[in-house]
Protein backbone atom coordinates (compact mmCIF):
# COMPACT_ATOMS: atom_id res chain seq x y z
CA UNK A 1 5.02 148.34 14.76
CA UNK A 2 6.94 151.57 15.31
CA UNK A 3 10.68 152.12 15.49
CA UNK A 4 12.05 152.84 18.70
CA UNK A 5 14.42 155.88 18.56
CA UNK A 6 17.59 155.71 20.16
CA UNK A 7 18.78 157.33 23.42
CA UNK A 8 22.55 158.42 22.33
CA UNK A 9 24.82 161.19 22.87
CA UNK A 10 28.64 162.15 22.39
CA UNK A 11 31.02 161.34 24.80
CA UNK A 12 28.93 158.10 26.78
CA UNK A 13 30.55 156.04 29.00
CA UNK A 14 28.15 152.80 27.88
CA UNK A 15 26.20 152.71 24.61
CA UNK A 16 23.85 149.71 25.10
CA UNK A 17 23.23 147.48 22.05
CA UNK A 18 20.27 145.20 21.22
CA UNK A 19 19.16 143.02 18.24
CA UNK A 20 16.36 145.00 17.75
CA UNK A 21 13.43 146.21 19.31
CA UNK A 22 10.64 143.83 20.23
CA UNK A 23 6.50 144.18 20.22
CA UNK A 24 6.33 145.61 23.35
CA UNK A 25 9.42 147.82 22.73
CA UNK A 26 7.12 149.36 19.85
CA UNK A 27 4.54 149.36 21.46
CA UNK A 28 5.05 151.20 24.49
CA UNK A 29 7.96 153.52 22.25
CA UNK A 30 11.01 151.97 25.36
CA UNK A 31 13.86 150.00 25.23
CA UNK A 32 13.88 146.70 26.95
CA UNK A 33 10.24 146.79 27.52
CA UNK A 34 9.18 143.32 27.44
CA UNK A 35 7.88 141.62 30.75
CA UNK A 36 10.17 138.82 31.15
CA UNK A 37 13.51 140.97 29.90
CA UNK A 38 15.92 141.40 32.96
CA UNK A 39 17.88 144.57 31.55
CA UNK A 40 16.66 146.80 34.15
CA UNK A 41 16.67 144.78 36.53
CA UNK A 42 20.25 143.87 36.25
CA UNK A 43 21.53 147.00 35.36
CA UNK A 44 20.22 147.90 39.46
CA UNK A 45 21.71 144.74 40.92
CA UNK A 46 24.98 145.69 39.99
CA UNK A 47 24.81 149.53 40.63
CA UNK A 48 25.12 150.93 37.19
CA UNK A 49 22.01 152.43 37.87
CA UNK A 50 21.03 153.72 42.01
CA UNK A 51 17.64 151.70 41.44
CA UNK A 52 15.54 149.87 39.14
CA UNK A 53 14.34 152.05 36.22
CA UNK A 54 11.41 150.97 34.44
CA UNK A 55 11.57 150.99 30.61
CA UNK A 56 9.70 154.26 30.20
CA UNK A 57 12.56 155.87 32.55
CA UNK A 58 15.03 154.76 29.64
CA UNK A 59 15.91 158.15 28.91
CA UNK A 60 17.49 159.10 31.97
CA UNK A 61 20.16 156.17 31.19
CA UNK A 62 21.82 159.55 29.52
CA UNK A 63 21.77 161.36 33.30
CA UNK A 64 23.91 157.78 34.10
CA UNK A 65 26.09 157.99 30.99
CA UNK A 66 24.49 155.49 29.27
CA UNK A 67 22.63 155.11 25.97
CA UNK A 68 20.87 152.66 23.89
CA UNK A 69 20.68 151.42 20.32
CA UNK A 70 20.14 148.53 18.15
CA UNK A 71 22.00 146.88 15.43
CA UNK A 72 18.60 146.67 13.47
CA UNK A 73 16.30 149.61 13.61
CA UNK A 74 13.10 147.38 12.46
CA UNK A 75 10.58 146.04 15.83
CA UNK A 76 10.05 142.38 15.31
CA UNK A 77 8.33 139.85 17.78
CA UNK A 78 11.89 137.71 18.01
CA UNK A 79 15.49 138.62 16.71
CA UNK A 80 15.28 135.11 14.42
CA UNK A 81 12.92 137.09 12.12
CA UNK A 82 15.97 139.56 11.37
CA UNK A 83 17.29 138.67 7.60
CA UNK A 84 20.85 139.40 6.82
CA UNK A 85 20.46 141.86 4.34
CA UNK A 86 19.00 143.89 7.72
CA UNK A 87 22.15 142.86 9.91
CA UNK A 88 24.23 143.54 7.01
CA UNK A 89 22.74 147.67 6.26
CA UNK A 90 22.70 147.59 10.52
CA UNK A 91 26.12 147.17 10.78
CA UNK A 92 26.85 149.68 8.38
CA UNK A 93 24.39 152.30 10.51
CA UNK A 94 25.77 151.07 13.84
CA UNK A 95 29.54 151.60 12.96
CA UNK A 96 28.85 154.97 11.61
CA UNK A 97 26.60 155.76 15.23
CA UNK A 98 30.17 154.66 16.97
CA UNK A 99 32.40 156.83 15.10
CA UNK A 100 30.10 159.49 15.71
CA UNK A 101 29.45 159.28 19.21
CA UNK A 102 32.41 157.76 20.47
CA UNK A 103 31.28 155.80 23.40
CA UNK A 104 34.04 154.29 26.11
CA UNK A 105 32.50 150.99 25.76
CA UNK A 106 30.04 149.29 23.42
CA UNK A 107 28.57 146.93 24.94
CA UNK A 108 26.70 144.32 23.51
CA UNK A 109 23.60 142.84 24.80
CA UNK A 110 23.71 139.34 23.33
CA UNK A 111 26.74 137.38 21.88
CA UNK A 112 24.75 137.17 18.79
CA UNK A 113 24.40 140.92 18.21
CA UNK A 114 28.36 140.99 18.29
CA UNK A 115 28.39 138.21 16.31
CA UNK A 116 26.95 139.86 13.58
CA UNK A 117 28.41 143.28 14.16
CA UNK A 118 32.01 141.89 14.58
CA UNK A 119 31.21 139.16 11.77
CA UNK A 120 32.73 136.57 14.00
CA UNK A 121 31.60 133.14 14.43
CA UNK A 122 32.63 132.23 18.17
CA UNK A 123 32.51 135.21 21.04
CA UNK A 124 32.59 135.22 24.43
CA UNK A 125 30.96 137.43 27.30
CA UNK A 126 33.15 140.18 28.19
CA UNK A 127 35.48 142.39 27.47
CA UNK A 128 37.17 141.69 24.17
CA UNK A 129 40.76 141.88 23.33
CA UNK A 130 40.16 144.08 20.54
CA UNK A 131 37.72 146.83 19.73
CA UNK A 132 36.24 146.90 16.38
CA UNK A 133 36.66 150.81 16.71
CA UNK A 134 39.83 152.17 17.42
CA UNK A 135 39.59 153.73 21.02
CA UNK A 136 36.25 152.42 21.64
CA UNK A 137 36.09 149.39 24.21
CA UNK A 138 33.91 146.34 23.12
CA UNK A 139 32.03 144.46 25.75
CA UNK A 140 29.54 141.38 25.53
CA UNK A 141 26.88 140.32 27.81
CA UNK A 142 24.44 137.90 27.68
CA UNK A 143 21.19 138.73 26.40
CA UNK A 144 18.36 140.24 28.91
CA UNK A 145 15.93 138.15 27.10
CA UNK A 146 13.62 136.14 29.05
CA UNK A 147 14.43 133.31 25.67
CA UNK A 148 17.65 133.56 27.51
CA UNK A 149 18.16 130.26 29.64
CA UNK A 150 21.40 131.91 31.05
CA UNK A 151 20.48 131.88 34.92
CA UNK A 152 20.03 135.71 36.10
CA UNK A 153 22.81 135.10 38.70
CA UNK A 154 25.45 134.38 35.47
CA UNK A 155 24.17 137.38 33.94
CA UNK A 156 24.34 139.36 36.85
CA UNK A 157 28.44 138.67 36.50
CA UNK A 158 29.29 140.03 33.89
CA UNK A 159 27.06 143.11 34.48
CA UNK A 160 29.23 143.69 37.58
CA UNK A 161 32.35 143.28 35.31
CA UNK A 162 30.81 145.94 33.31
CA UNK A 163 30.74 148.17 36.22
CA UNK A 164 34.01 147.24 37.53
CA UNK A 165 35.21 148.67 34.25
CA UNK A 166 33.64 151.85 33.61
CA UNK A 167 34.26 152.32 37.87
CA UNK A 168 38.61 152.25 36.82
């Protein structure tokens, strides 16, 4: 499977995080691509984006202000098949993409992507009281993932708290 490459520039207002992208991500070369993943989808419902973009409209997140990365580079059919030696280097890569880019928020799709980013044990959907960046907003959402049993409609929450913030 191919890599995915990232959609990132200076100065965004969100830089999206995943795990990692999955077989259809490197397959089709998009972010979020997989049938049953709701990132698109919810990004519309809660007007970060003016409609629904399809995964293979991810670049124009950047026309938005809005990019995407991963905390592991490597495609893999689930995020369990991730070892820690790959978290581990990812972290390393995705705190030096921060710095770099300085994003207002990073926002995390999945409470275990921040887990192992932040290197915390218990975390909580939204904003967090402290960045791990100086100057750089953290946010958490629930993974997109259709493996996700988090109803759509609690998703769909904190995606509107997400907007709420980058809207002040």
């Amino acid at each position: 499977m191919r890599p995915v490459p990232d959609i990132i520039t200076p100065g965004l207002k969100i830089l999206f995080i995943g795990f990692n992208p999955g077989e259809r991500s490197a397959l089709t070369g998009h972010h979020f691509a997989g049938h049953s993943n709701r990132f698109w989808k919810l990004l519309a419902l809660a007007a970060l984006t003016p409609y629904q973009l399809r995964p293979d409209q991810d670049a124009l997140l950047l026309s938005f202000g809005y990019g995407i990365t991963n905390i592991v580079a490597r495609p893999s059919r689930t995020a369990a098949e991730i070892t820690k030696a790959e978290y581990a280097a990812g972290r390393e890569i995705l705190f030096a993409k921060l710095r770099q880019y300085q994003p207002e928020i990073a926002c995390f799709a999945g409470i275990g992507v921040y887990k192992e980013f932040a290197r915390l044990s218990t975390v909580s959907c939204g904003r967090q009281a402290t960045g791990m960046i100086p100057g750089i907003i953290d946010f958490v959402l629930p993974s997109p993932s259709g493996l996700n049993r988090i109803k759509s409609a609690d998703q769909l929450n904190y995606y509107r708290l997400l907007a709420a913030l980058i809207a002040n």
